[in-house]
C-alpha atoms as a PDB file:
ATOM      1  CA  UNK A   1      11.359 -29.613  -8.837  1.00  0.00           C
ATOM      2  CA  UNK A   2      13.904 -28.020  -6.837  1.00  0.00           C
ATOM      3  CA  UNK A   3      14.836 -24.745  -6.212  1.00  0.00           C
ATOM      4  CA  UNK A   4      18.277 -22.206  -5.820  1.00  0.00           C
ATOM      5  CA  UNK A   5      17.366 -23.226  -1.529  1.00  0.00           C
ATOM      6  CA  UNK A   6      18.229 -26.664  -0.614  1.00  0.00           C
ATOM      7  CA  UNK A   7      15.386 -26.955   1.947  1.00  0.00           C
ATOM      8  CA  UNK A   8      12.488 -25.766  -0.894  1.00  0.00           C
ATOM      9  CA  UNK A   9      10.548 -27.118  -3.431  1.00  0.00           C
ATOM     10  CA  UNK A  10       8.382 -26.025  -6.472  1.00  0.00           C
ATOM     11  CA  UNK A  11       5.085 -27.249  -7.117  1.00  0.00           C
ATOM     12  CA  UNK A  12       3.453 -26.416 -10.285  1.00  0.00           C
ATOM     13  CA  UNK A  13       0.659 -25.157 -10.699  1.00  0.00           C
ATOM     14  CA  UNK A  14      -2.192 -25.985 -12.718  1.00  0.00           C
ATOM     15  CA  UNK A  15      -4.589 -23.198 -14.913  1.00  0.00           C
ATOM     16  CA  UNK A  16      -7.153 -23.126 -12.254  1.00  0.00           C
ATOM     17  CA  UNK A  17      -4.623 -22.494  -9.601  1.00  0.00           C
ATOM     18  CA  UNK A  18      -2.861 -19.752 -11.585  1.00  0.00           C
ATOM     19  CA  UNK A  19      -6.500 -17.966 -12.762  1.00  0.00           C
ATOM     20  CA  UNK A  20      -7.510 -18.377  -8.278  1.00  0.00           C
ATOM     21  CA  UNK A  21      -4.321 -17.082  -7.634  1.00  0.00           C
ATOM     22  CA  UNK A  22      -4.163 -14.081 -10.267  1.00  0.00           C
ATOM     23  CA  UNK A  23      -7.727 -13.243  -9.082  1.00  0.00           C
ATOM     24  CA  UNK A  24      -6.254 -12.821  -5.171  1.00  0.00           C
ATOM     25  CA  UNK A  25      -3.427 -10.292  -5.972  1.00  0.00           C
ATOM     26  CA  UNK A  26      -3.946  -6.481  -7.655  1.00  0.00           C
ATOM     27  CA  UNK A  27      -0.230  -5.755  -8.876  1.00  0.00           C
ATOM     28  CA  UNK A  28       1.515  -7.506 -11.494  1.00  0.00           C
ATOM     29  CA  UNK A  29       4.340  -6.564 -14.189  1.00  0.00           C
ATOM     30  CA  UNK A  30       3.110  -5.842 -17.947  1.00  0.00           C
ATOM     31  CA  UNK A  31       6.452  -7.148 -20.534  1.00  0.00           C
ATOM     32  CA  UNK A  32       6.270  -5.394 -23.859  1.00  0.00           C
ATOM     33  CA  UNK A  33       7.998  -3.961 -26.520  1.00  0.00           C
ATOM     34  CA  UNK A  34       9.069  -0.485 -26.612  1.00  0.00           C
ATOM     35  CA  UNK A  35      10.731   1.189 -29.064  1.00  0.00           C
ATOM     36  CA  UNK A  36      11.774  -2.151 -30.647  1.00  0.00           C
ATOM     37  CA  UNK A  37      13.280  -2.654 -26.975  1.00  0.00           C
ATOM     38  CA  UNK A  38      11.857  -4.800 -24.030  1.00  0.00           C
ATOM     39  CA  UNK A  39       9.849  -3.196 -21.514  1.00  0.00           C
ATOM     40  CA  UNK A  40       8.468  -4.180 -18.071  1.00  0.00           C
ATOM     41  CA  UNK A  41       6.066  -1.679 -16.052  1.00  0.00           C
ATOM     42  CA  UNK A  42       4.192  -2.471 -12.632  1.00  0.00           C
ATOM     43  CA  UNK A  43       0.297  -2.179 -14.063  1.00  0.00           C
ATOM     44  CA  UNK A  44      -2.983  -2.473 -11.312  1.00  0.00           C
ATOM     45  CA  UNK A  45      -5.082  -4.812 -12.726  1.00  0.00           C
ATOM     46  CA  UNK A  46      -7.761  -7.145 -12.764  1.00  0.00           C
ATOM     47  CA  UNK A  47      -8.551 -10.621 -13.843  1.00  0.00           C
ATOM     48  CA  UNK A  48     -11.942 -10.165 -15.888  1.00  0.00           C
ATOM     49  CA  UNK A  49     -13.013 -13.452 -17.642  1.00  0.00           C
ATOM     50  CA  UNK A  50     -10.183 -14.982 -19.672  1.00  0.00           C
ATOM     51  CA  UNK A  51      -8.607 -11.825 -19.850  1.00  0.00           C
ATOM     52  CA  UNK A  52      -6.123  -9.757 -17.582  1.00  0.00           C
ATOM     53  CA  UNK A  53      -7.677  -5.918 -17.786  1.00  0.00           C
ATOM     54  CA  UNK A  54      -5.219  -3.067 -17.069  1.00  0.00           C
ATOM     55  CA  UNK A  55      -5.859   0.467 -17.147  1.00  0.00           C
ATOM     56  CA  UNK A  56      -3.690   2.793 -18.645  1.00  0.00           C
ATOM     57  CA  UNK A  57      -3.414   6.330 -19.789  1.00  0.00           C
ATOM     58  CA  UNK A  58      -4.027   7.502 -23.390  1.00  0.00           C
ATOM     59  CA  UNK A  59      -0.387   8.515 -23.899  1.00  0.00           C
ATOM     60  CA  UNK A  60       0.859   5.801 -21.820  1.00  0.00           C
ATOM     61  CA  UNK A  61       3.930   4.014 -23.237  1.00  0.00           C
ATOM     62  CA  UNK A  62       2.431   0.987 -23.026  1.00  0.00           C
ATOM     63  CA  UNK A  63      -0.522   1.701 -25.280  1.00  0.00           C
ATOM     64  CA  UNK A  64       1.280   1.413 -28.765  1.00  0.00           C
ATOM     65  CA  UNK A  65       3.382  -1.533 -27.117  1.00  0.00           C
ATOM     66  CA  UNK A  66       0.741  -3.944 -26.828  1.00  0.00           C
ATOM     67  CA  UNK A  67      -1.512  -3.442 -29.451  1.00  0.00           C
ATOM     68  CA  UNK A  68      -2.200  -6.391 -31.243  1.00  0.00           C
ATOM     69  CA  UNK A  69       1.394  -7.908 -29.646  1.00  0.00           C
ATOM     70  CA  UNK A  70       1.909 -10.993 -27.924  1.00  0.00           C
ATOM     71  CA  UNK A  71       3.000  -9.608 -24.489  1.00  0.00           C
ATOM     72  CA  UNK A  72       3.497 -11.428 -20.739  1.00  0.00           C
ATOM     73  CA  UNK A  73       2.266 -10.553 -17.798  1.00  0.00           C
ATOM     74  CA  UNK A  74       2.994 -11.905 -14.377  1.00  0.00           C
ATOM     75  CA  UNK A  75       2.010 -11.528 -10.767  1.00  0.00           C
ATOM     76  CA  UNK A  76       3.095 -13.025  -7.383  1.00  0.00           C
ATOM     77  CA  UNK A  77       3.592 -12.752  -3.715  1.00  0.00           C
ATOM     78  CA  UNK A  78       6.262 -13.955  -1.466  1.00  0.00           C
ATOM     79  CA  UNK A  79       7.039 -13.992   2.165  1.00  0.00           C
ATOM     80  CA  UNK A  80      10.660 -13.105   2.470  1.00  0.00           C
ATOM     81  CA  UNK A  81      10.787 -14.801   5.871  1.00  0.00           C
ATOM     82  CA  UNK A  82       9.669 -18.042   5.207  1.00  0.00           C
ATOM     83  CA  UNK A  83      11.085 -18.051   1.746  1.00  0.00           C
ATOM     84  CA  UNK A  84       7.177 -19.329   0.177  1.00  0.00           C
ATOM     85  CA  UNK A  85       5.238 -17.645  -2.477  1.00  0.00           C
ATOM     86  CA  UNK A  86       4.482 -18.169  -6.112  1.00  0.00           C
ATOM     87  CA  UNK A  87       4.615 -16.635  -9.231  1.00  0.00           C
ATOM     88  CA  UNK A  88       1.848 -16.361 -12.183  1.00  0.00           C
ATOM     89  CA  UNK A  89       3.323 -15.767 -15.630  1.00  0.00           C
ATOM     90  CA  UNK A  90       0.324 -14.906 -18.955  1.00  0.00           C
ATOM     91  CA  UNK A  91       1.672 -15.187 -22.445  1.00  0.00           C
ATOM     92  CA  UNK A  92      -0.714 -14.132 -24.842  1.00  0.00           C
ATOM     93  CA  UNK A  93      -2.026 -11.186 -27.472  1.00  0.00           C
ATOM     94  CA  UNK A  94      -3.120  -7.951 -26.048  1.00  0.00           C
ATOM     95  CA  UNK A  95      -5.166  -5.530 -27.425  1.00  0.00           C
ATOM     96  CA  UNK A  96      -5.932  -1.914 -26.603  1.00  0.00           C
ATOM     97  CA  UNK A  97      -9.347  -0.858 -25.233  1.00  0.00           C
ATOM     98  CA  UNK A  98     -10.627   2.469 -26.783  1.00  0.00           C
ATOM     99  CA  UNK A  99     -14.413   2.063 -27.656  1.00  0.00           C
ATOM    100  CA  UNK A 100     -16.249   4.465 -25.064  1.00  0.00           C
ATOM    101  CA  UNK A 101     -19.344   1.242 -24.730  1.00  0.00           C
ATOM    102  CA  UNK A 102     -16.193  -1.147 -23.977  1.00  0.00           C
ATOM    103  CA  UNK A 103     -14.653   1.184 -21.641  1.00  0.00           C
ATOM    104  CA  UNK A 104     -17.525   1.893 -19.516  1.00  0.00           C
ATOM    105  CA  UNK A 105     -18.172  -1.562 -19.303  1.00  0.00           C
ATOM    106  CA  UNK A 106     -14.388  -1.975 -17.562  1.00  0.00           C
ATOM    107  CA  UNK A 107     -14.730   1.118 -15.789  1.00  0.00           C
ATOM    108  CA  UNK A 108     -17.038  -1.244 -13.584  1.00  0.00           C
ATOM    109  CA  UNK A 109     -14.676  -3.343 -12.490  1.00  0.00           C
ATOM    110  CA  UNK A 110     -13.463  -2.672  -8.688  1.00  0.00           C
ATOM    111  CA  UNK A 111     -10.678  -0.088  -9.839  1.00  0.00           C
ATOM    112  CA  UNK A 112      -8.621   1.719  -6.944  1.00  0.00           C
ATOM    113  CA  UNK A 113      -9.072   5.693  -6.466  1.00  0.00           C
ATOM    114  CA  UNK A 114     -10.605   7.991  -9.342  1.00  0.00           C
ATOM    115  CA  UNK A 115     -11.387   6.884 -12.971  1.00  0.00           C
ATOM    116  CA  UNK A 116      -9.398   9.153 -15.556  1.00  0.00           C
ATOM    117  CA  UNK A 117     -10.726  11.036 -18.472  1.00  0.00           C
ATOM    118  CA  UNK A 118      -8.591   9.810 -20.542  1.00  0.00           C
ATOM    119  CA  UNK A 119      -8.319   6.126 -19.887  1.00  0.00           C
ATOM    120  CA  UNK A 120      -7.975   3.380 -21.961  1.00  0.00           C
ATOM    121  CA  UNK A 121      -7.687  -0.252 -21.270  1.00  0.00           C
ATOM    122  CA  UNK A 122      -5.033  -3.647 -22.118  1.00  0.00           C
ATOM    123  CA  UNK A 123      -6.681  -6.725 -22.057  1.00  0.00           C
ATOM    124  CA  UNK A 124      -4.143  -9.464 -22.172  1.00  0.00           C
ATOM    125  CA  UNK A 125      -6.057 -12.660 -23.182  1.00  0.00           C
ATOM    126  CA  UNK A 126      -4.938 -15.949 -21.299  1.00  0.00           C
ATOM    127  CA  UNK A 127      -3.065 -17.645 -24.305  1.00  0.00           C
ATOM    128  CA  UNK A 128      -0.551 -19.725 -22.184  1.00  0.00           C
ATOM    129  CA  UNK A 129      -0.500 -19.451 -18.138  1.00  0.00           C
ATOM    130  CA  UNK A 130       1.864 -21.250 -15.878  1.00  0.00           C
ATOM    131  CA  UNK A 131       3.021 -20.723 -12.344  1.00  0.00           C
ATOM    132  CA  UNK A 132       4.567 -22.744  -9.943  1.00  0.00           C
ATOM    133  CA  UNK A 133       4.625 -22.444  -5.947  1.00  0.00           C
ATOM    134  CA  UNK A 134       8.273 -22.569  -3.590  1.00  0.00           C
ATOM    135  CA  UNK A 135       6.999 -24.239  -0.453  1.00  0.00           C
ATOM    136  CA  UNK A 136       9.307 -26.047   2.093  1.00  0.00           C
ATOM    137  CA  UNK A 137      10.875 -29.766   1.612  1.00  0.00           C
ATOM    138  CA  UNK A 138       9.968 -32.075   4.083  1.00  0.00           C
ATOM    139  CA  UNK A 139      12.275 -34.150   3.519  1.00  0.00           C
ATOM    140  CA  UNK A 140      14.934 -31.462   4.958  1.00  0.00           C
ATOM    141  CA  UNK A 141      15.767 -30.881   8.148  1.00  0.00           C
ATOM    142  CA  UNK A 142      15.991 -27.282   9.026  1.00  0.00           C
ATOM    143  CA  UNK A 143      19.211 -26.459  11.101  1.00  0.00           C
ATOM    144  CA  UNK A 144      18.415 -23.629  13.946  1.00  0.00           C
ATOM    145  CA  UNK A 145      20.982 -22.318  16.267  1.00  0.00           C
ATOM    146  CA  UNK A 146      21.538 -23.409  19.356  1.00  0.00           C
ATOM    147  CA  UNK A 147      20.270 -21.075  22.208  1.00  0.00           C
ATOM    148  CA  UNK A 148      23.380 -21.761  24.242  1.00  0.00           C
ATOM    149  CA  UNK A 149      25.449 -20.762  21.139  1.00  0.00           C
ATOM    150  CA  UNK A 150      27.531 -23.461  20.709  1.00  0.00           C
ATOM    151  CA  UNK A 151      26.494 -26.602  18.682  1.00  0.00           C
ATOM    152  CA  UNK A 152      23.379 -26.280  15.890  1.00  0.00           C
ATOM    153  CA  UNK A 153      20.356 -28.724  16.317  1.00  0.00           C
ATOM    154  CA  UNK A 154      17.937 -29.730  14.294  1.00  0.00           C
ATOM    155  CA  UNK A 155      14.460 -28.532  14.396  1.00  0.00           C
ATOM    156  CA  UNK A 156      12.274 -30.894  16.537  1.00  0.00           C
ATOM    157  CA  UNK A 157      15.491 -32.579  18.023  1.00  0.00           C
ATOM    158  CA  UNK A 158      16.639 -32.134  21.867  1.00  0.00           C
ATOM    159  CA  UNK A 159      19.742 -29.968  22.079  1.00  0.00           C
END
């Protein structure tokens, strides 16, 4: 599948890919509805089972947003130099984490920094996951300068 760069590619990933991936990465981007209106937030979180756990305050504006709602979530990394990463995307209900037994039970999970008092947790179940990954085409040449300035070369070919 190509891409928007002539010299990349997309491979797609497959649900055990995606769930390896996810479980390699800490950030990710919550999508839900707020006040009838799309939202996106950057969440911490972590992959726990078949379910993407994020912690969130009580009054958080994501709390009422995502209970019982069908809400995505992705994650990714990419190397702005070599133009490579991927990308994770979760579609699937959430639900909102209040019971104290349930909550201490996430609280062990490896969370960064200090636990809040008043923490709750989303746990996004994995209804639908896809991803995909840009890596280079081989079967393009990449074009470097030349170091005497003049003509371009290709990559592996005398000037």
């Amino acid at each position: 599948m190509p891409t928007t760069d002539p010299d990349r590619l997309v491979e797609l990933l497959d649900h055990g890919e995606c769930r390896d991936l996810l479980a390699g990465v800490r950030i990710g981007r919550l999508g839900f509805t707020c006040d009838a209106l799309p939202a996106i937030q950057p969440v911490t979180f972590r992959l726990h089972g078949d379910r993407v756990v994020i912690p969130a305050r009580a009054g958080s504006r994501m709390v009422p947003g995502t209970r019982g709602a069908v809400v995505a979530f992705q994650a990714d990394a990419f190397d702005a130099e070599t133009r490579t990463g991927w990308t994770v995307t979760v579609v699937g209900p959430a639900r909102s984490v209040t019971d104290p037994v349930d909550v201490a039970a996430l609280d062990g999970l490896p969370w960064p920094g200090a636990l809040r008092p008043d923490r709750r947790y989303i746990c996004v179940e994995l209804g639908m996951v896809s991803g995909w990954r840009a890596v280079p085409d081989p079967a393009v040449a990449v074009v470097h300068p030349s170091p005497d300035g003049g003509r371009l070369r290709r990559a592996g070919h005398a000037g």
